[in-house]
N, C-alpha and C. Protein backbone atom coordinates (compact mmCIF):
# COMPACT_ATOMS: atom_id res chain seq x y z
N UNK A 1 59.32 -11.25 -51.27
CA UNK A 1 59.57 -10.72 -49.94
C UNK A 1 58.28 -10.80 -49.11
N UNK A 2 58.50 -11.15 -48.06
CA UNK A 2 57.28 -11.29 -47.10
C UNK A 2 56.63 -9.77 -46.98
N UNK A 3 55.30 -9.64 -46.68
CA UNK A 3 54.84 -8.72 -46.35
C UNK A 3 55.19 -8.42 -44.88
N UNK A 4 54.88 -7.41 -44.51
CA UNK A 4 54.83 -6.48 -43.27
C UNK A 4 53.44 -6.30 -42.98
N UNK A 5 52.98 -7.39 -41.92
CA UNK A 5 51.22 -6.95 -41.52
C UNK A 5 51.05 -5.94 -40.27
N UNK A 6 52.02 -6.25 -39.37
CA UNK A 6 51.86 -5.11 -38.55
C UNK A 6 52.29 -3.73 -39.05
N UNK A 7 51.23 -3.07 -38.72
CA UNK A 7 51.24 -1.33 -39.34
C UNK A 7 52.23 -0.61 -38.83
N UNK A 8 52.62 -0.87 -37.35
CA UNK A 8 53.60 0.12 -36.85
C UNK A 8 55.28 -0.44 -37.59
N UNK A 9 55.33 -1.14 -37.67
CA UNK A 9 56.82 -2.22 -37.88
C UNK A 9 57.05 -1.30 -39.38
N UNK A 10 55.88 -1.26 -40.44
CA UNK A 10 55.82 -1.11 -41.66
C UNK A 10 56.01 0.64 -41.56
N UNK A 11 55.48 1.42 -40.76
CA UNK A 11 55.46 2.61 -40.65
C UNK A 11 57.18 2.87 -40.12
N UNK A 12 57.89 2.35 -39.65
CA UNK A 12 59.03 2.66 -38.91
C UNK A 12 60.18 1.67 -40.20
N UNK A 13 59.95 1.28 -41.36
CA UNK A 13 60.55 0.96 -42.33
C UNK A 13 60.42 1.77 -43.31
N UNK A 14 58.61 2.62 -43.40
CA UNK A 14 58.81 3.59 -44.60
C UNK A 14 59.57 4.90 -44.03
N UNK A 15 59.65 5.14 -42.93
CA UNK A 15 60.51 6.34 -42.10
C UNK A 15 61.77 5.87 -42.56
N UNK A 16 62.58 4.96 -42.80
CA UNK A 16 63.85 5.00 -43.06
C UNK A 16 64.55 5.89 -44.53
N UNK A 17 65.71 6.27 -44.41
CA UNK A 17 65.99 6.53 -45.68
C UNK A 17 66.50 5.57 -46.75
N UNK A 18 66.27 5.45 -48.04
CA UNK A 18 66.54 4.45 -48.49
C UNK A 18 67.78 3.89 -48.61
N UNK A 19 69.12 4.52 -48.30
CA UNK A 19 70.05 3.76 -48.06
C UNK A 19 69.83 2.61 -47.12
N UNK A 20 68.82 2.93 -45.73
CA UNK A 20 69.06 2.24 -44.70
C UNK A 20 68.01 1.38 -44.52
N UNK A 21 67.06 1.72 -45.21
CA UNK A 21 65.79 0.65 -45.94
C UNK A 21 65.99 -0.73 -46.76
N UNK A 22 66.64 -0.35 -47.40
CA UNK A 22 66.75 -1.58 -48.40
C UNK A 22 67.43 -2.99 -47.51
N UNK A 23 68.91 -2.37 -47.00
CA UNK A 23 69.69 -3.60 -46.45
C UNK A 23 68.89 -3.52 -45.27
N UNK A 24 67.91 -2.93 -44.48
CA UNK A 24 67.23 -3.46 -43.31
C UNK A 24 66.38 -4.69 -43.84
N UNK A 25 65.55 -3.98 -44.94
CA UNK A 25 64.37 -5.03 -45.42
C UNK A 25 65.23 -6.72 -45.60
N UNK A 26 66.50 -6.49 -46.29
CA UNK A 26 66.91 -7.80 -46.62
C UNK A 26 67.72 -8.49 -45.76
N UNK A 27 67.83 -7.88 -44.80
CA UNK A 27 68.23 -8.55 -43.22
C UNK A 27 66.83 -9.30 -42.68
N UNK A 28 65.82 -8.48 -42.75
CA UNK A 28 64.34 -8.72 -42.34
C UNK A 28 63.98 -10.40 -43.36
N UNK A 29 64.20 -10.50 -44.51
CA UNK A 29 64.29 -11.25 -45.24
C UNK A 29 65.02 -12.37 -44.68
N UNK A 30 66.30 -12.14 -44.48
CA UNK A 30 66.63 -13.26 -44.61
C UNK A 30 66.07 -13.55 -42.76
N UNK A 31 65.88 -13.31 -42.07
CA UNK A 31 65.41 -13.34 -40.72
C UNK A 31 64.37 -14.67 -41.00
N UNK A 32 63.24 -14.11 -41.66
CA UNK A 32 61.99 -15.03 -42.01
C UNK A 32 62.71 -15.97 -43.10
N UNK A 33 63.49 -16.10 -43.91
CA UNK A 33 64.15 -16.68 -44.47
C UNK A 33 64.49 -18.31 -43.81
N UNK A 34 65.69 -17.61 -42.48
CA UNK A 34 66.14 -18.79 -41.72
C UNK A 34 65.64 -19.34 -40.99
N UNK A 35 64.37 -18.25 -40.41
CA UNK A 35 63.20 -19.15 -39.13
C UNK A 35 62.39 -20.42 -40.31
N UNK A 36 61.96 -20.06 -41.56
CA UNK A 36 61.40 -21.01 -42.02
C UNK A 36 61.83 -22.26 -42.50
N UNK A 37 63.46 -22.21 -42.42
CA UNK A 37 64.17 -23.05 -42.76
C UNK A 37 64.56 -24.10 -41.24
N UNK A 38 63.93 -23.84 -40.48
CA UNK A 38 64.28 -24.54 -39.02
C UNK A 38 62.95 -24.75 -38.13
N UNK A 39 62.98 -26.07 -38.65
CA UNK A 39 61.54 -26.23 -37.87
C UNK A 39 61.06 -26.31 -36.30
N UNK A 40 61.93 -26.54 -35.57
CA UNK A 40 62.31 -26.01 -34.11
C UNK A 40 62.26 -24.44 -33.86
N UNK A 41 61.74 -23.71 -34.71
CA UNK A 41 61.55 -21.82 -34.70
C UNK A 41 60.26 -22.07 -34.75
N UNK A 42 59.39 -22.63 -35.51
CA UNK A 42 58.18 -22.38 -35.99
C UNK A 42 57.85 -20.43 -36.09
N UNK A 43 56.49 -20.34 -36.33
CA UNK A 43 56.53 -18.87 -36.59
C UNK A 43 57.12 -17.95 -35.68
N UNK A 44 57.08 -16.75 -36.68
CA UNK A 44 57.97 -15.77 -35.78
C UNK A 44 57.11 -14.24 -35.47
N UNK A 45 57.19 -13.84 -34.32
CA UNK A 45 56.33 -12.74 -34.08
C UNK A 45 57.26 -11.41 -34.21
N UNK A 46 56.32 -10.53 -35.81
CA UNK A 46 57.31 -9.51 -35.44
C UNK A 46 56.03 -8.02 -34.84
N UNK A 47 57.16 -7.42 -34.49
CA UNK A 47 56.90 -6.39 -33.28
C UNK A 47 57.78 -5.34 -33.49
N UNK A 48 57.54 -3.85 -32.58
CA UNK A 48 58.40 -3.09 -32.19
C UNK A 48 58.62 -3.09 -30.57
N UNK A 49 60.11 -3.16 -30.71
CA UNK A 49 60.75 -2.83 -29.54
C UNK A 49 61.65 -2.10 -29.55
N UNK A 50 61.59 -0.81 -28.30
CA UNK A 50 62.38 0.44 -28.40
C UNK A 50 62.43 0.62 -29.67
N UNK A 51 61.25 0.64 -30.02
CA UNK A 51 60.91 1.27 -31.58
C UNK A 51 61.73 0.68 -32.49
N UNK A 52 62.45 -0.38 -32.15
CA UNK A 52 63.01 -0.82 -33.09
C UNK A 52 62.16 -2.93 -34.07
N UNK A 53 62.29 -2.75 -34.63
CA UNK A 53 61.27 -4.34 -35.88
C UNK A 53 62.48 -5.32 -34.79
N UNK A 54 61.71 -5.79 -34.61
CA UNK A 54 62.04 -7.01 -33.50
C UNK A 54 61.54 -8.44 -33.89
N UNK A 55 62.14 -9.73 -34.14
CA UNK A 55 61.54 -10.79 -34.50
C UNK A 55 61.51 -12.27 -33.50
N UNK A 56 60.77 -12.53 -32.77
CA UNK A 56 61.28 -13.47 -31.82
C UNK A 56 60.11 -14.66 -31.94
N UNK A 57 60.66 -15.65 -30.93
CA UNK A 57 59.87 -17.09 -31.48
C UNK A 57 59.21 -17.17 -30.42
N UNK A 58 57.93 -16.28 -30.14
CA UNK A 58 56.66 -16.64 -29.17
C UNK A 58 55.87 -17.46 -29.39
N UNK A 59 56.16 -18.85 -29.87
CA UNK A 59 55.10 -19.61 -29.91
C UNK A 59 56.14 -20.73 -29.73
N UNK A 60 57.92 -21.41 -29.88
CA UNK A 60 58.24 -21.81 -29.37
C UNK A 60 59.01 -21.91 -28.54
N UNK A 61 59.47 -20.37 -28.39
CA UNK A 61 60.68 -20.09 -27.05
C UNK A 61 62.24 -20.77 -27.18
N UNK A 62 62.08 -20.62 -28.72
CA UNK A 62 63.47 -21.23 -29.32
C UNK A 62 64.54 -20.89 -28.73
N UNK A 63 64.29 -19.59 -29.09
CA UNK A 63 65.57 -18.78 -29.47
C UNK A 63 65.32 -17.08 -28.79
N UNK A 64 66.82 -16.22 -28.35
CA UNK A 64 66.27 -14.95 -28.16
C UNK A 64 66.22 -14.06 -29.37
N UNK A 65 65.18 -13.32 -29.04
CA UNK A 65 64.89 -11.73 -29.81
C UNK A 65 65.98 -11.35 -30.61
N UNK A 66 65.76 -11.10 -31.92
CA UNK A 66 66.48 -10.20 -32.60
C UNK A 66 65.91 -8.74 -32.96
N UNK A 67 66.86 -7.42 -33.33
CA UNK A 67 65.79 -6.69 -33.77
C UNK A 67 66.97 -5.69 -34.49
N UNK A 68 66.24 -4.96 -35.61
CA UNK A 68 67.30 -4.37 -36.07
C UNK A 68 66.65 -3.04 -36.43
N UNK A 69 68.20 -2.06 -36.49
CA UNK A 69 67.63 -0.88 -37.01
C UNK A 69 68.99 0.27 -37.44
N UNK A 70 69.27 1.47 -37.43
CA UNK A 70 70.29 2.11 -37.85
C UNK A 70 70.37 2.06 -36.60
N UNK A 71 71.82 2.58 -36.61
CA UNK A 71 73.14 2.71 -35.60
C UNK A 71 73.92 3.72 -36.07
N UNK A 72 73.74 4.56 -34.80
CA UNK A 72 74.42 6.19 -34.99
C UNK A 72 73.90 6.76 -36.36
N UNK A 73 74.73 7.63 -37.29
CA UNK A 73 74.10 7.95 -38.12
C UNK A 73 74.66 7.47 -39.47
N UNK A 74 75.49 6.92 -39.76
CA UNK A 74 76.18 6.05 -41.06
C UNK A 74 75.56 4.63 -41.25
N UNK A 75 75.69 3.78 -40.07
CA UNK A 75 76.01 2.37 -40.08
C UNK A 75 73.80 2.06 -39.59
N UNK A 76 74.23 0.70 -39.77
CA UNK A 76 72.71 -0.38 -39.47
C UNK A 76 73.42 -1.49 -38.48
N UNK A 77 72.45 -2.25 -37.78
CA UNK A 77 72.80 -3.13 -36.70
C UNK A 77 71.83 -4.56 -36.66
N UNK A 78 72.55 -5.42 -36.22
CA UNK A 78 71.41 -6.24 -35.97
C UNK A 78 71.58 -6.50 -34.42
N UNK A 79 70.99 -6.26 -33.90
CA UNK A 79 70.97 -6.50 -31.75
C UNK A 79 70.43 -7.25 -31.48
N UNK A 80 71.57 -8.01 -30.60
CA UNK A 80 70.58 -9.20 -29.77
C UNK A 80 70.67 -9.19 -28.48
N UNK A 81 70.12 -9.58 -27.36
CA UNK A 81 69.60 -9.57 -26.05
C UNK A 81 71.17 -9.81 -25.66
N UNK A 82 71.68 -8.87 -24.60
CA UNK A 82 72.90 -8.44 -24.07
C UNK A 82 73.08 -9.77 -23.34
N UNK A 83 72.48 -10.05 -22.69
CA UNK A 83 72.42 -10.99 -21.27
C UNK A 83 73.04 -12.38 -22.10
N UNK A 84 73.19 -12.63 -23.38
CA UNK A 84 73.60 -13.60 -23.99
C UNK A 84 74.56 -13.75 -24.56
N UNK A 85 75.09 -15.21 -24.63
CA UNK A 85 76.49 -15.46 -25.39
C UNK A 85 76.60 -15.16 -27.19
N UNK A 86 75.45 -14.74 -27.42
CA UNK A 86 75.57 -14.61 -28.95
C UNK A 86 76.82 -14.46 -29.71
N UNK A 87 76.68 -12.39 -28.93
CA UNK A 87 77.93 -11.55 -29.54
C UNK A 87 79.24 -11.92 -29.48
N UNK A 88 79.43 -12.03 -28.05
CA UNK A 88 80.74 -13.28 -28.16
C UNK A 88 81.15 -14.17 -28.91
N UNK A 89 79.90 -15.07 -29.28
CA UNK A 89 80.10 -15.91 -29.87
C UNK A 89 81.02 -15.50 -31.58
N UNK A 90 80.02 -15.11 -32.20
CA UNK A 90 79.98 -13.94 -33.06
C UNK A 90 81.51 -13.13 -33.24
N UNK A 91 81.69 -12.67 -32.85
CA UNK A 91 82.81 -12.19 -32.57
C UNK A 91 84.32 -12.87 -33.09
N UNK A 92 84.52 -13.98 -31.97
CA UNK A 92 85.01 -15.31 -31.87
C UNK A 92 85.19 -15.57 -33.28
N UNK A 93 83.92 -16.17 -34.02
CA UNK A 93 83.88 -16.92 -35.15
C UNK A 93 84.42 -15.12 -36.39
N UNK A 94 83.61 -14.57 -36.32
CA UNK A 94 83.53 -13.19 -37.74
C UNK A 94 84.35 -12.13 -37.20
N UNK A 95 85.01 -12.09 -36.30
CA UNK A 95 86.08 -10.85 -35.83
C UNK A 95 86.38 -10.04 -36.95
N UNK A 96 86.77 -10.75 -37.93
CA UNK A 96 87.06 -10.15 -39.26
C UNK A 96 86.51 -9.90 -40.13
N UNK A 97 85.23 -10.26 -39.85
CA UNK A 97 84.02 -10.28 -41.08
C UNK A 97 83.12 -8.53 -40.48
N UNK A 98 82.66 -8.66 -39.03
CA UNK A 98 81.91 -7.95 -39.25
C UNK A 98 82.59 -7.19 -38.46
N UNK A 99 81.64 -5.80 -37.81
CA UNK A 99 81.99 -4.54 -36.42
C UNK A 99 81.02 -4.83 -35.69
N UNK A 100 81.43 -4.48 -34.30
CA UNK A 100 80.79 -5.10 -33.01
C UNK A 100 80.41 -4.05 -32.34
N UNK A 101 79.30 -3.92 -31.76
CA UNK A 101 79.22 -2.74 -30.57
C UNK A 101 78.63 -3.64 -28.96
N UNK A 102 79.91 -3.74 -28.32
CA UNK A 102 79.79 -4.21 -27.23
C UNK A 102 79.56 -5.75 -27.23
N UNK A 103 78.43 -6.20 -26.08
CA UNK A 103 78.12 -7.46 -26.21
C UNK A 103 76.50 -7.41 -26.64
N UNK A 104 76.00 -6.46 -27.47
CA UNK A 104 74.65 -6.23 -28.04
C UNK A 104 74.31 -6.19 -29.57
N UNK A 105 75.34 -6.26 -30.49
CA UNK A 105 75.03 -5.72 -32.00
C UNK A 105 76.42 -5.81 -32.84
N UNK A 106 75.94 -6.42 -34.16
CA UNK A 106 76.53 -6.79 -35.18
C UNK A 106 76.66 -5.37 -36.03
N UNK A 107 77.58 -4.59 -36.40
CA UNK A 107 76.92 -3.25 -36.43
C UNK A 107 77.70 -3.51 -38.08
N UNK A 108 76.98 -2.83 -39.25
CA UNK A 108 77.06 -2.92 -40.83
C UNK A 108 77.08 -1.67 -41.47
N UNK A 109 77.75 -1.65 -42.29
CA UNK A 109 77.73 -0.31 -43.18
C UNK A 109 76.36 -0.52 -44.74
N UNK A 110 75.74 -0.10 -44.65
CA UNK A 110 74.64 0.04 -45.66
C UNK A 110 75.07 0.21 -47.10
N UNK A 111 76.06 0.60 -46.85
CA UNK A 111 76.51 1.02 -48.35
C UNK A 111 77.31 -0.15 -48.99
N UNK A 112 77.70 -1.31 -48.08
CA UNK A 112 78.53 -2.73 -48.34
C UNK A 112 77.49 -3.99 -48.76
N UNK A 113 77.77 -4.91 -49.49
CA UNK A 113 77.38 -5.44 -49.57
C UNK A 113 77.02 -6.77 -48.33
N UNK A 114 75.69 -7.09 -48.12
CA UNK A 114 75.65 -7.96 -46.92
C UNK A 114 76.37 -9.17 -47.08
N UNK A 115 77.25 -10.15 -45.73
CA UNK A 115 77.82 -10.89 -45.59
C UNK A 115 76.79 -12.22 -45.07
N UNK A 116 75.89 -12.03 -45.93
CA UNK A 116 74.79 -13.38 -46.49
C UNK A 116 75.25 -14.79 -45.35
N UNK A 117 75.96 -15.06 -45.97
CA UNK A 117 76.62 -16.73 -45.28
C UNK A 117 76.56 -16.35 -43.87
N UNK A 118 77.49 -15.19 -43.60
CA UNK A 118 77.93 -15.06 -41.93
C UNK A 118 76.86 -14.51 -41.25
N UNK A 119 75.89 -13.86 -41.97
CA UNK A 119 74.77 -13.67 -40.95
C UNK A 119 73.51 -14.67 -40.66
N UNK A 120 73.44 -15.06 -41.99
CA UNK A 120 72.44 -16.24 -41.89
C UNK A 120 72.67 -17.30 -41.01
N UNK A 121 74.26 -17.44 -40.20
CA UNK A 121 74.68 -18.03 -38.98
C UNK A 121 74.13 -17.50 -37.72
N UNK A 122 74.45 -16.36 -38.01
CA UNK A 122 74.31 -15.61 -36.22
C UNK A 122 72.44 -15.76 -36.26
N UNK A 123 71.90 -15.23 -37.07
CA UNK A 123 70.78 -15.08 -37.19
C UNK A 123 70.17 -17.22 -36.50
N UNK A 124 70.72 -18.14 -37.32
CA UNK A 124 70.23 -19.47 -36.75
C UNK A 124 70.66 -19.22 -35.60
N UNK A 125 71.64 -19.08 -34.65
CA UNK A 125 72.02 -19.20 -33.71
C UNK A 125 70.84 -18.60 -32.74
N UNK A 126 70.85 -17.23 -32.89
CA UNK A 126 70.08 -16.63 -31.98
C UNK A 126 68.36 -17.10 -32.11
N UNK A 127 67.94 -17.83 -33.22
CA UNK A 127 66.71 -18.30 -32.97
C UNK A 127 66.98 -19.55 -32.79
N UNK A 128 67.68 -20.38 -31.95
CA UNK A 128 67.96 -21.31 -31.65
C UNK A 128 68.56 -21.35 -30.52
N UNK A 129 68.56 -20.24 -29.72
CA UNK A 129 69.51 -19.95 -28.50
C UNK A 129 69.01 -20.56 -27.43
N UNK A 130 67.90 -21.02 -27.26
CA UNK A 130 67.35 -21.65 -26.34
C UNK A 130 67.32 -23.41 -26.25
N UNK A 131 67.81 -23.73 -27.49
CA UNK A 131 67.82 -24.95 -27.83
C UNK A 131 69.62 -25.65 -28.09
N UNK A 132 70.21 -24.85 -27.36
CA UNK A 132 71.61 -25.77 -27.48
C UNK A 132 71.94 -26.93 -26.75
């Protein structure tokens, strides 16, 4: 698993509880996972935004921002920039796979096992959103 060099990102992952830790970290995973697998991402800058671990491609302007974190108090999310066709997209294709909140977030139950294949999609997509 990749490390966490920024201190605040790492401080706002050991704050989680570990239900909502683990499947964040391996969302986070596969995040750096799929940027390294697409060489049109090159590196990825992570950050907090609205306090939430945010991963976006400032060095090639691929793709928009992802960032994830809990949602309400059961569920975890992965959010992407409203202003975009992502969620729609998303939607469209996994209606049945995943839960939606609005046109901003892929929203997951922590306690399920992650849907690997179908996110490792949305996830290329959105670091590639700039490049269709």
């Amino acid at each position: 698993m990749k490390g966490i060099s920024n201190v605040n990102v790492a401080t706002i992952f050991a704050s989680y509880p570990e239900r909502y830790q683990q499947p964040l970290l391996q969302i986070r995973e596969l995040i750096f996972e799929t940027a390294a697998s697409l060489v049109v991402v090159g590196e990825l800058e992570e950050s907090l935004k609205w306090n939430q671990p945010s991963y976006a491609t400032k060095v090639t302007k691929s793709g928009s921002p992802i960032r994830i974190d809990r949602f309400g108090s059961e569920k975890i999310a992965v959010y992407f920039h409203c202003q975009t066709t992502l969620v729609e997209e998303f939607r469209a294709l996994f209606g049945e796979v995943f839960e939606f909140s609005k046109n901003r977030a892929i929203v997951l139950d922590p306690e399920q096992e992650l849907p690997i294949k179908e996110l490792t999609f949305c996830i290329e997509r959105a670091l590639t959103y700039h490049k269709k």
